[in-house]
C-alpha atoms as a PDB file:
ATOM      1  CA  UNK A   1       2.651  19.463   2.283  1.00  0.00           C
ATOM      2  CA  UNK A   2      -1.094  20.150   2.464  1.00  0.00           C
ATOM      3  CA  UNK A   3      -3.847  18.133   0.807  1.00  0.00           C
ATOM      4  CA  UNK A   4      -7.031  20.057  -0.295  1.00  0.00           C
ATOM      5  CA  UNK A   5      -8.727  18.295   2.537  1.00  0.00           C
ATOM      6  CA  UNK A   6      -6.379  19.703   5.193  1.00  0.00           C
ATOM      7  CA  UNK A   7      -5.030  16.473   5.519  1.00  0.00           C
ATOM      8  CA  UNK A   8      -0.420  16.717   5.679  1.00  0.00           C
ATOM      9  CA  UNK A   9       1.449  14.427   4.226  1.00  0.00           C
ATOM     10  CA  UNK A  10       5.317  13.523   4.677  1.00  0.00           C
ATOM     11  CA  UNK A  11       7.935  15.700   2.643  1.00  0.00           C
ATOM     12  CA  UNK A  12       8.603  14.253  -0.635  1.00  0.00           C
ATOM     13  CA  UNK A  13      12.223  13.544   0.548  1.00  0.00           C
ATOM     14  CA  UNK A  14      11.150  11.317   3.827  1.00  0.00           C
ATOM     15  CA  UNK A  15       8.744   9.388   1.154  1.00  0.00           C
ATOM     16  CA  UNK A  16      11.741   9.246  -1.325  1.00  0.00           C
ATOM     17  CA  UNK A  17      14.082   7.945   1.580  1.00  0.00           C
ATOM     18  CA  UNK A  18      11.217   4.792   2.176  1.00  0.00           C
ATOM     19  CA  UNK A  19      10.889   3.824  -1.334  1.00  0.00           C
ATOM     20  CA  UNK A  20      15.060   4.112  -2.064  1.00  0.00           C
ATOM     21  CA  UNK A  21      15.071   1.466   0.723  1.00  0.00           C
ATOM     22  CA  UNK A  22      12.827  -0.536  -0.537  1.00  0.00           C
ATOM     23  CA  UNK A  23      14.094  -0.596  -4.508  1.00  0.00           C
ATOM     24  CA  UNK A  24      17.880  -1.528  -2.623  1.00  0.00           C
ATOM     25  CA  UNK A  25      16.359  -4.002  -0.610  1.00  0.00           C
ATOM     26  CA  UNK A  26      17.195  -2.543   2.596  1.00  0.00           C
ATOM     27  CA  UNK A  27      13.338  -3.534   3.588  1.00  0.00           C
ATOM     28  CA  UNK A  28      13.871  -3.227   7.624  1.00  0.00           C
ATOM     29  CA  UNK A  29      15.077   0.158   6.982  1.00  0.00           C
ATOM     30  CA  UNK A  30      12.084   0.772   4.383  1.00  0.00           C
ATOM     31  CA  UNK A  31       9.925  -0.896   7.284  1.00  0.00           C
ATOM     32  CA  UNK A  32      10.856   1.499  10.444  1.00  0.00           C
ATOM     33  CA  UNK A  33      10.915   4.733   7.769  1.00  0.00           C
ATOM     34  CA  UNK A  34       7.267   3.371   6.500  1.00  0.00           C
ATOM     35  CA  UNK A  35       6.298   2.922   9.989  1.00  0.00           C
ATOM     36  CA  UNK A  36       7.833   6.021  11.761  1.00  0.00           C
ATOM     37  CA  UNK A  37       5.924   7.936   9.593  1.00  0.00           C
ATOM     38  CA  UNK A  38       2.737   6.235   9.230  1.00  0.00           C
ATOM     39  CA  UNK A  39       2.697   7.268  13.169  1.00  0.00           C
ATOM     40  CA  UNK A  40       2.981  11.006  12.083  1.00  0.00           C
ATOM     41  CA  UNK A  41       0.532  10.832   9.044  1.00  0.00           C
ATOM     42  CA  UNK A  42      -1.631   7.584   9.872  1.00  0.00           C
ATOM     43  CA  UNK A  43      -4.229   8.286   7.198  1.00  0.00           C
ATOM     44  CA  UNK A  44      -1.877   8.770   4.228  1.00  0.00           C
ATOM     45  CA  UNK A  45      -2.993   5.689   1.847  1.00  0.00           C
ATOM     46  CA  UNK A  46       0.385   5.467   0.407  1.00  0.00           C
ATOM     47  CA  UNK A  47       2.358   5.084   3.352  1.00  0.00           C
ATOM     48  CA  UNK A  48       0.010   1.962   4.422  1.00  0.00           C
ATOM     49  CA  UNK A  49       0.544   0.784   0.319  1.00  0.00           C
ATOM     50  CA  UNK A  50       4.516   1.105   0.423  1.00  0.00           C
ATOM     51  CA  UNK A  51       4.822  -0.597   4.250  1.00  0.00           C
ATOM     52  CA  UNK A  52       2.210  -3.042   2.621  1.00  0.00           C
ATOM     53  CA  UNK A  53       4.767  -4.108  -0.096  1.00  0.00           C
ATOM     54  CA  UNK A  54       7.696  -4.014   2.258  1.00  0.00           C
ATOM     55  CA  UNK A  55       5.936  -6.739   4.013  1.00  0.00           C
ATOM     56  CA  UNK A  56       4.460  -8.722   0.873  1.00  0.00           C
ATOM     57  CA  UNK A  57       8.569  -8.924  -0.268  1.00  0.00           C
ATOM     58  CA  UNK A  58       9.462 -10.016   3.189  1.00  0.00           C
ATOM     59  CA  UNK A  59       6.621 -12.731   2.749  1.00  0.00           C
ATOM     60  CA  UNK A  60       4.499 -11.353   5.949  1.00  0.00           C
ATOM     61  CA  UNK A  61       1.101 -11.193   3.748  1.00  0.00           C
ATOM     62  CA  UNK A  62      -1.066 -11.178   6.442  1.00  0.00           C
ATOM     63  CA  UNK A  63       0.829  -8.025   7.728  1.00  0.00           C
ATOM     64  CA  UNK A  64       0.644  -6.970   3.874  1.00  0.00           C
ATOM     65  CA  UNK A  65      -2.869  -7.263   3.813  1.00  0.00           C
ATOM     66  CA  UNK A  66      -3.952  -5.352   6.533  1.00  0.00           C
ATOM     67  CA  UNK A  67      -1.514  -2.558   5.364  1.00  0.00           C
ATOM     68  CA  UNK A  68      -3.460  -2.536   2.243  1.00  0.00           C
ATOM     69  CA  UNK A  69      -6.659  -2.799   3.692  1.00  0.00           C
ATOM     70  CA  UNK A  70      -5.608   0.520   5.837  1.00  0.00           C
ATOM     71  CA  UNK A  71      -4.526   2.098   2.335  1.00  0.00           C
ATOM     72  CA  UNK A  72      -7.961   1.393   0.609  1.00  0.00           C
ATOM     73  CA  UNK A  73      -9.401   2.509   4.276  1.00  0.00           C
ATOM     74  CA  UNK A  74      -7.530   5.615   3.663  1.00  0.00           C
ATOM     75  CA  UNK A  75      -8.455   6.375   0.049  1.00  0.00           C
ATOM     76  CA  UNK A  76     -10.879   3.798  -1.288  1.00  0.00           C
ATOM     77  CA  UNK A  77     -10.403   5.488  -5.022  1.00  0.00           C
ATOM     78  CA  UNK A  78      -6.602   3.673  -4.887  1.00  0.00           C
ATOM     79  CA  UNK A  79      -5.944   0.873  -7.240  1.00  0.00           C
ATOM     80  CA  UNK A  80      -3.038  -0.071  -6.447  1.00  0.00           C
ATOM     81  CA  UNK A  81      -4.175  -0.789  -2.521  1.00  0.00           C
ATOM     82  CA  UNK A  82      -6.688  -2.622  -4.260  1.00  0.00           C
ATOM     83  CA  UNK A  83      -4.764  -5.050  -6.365  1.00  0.00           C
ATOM     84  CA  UNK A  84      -1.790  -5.395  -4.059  1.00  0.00           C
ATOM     85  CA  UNK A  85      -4.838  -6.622  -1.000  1.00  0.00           C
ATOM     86  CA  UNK A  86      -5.879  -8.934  -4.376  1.00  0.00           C
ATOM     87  CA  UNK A  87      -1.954 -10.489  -4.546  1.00  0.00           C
ATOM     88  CA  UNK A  88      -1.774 -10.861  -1.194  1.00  0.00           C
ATOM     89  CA  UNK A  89      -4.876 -12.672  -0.549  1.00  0.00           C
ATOM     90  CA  UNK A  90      -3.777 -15.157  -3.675  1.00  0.00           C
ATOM     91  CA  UNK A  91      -0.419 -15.596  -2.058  1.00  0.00           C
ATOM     92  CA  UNK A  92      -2.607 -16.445   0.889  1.00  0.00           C
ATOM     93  CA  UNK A  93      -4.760 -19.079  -1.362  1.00  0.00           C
ATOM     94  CA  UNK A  94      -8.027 -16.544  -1.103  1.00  0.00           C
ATOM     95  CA  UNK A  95      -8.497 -16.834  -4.086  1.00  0.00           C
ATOM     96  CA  UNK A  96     -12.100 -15.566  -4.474  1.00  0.00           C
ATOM     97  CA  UNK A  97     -11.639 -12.596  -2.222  1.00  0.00           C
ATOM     98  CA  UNK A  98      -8.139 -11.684  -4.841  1.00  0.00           C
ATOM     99  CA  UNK A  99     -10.373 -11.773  -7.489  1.00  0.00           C
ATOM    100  CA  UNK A 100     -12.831  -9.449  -5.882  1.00  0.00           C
ATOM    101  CA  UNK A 101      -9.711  -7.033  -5.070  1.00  0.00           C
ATOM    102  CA  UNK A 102      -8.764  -6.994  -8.700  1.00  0.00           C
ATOM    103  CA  UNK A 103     -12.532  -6.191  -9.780  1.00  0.00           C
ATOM    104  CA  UNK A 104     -12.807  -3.309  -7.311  1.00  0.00           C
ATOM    105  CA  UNK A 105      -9.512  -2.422  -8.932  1.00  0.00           C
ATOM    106  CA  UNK A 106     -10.914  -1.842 -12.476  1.00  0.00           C
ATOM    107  CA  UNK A 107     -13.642  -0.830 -10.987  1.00  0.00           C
ATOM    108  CA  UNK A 108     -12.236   2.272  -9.602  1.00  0.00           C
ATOM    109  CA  UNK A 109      -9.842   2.962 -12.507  1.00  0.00           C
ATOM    110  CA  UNK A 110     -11.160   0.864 -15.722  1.00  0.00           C
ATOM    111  CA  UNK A 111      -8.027   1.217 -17.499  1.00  0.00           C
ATOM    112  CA  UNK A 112      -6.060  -0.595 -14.692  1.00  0.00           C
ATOM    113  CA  UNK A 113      -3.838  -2.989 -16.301  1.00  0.00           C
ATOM    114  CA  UNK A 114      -2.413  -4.455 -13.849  1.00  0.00           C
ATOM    115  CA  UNK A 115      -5.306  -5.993 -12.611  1.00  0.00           C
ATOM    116  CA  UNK A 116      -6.455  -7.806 -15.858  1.00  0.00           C
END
């Protein structure tokens, strides 16, 4: 797969095969997928967002939120890199900083609900 920017991106069944083994909590195995191909297709935003919540559930949010922060590096138009970095910063008591992630959230898509 091709993005219009010439960017690849992973085939839809390697992404599938991350995110099955991270909804059956098999989140080492969703961790080396995430990060075997993150070394193949290092600025895909989603990659960095799904590795980002493997290590949020395995309560690494400093690892979390530097996976997110390489998402929104990636594609700053993503709210969901946005308000995961927010929930990992208030799991890390930064409070103000979450709150700022949330508002740069709605701010790139207005009708973001989860961020309200």
């Amino acid at each position: 797969m091709t993005f219009q920017d010439g960017h690849s991106a992973p085939a839809r069944d390697e992404v599938e095969a991350v995110i099955a083994f991270y909804n059956n909590g098999e989140l080492e195995a969703a961790h080396s997928a995430a990060t075997a191909l993150i070394e193949k297709f290092p600025g895909n935003s989603f990659l960095h967002n799904i590795r980002g919540a493997v290590n949020a559930r395995q309560d690494d949010q400093e690892s979390a939120a530097a996976d997110f922060r390489q998402a929104i590096d990636a594609d700053p138009n993503f709210p969901d890199a946005y308000n995961n970095l927010g929930v990992a910063l208030k799991n890390l008591g930064r409070l103000e900083e979450a709150v700022e992630k949330y508002v740069q959230a709605i701010s790139v898509k207005q009708d973001y609900a989860e961020a309200y």
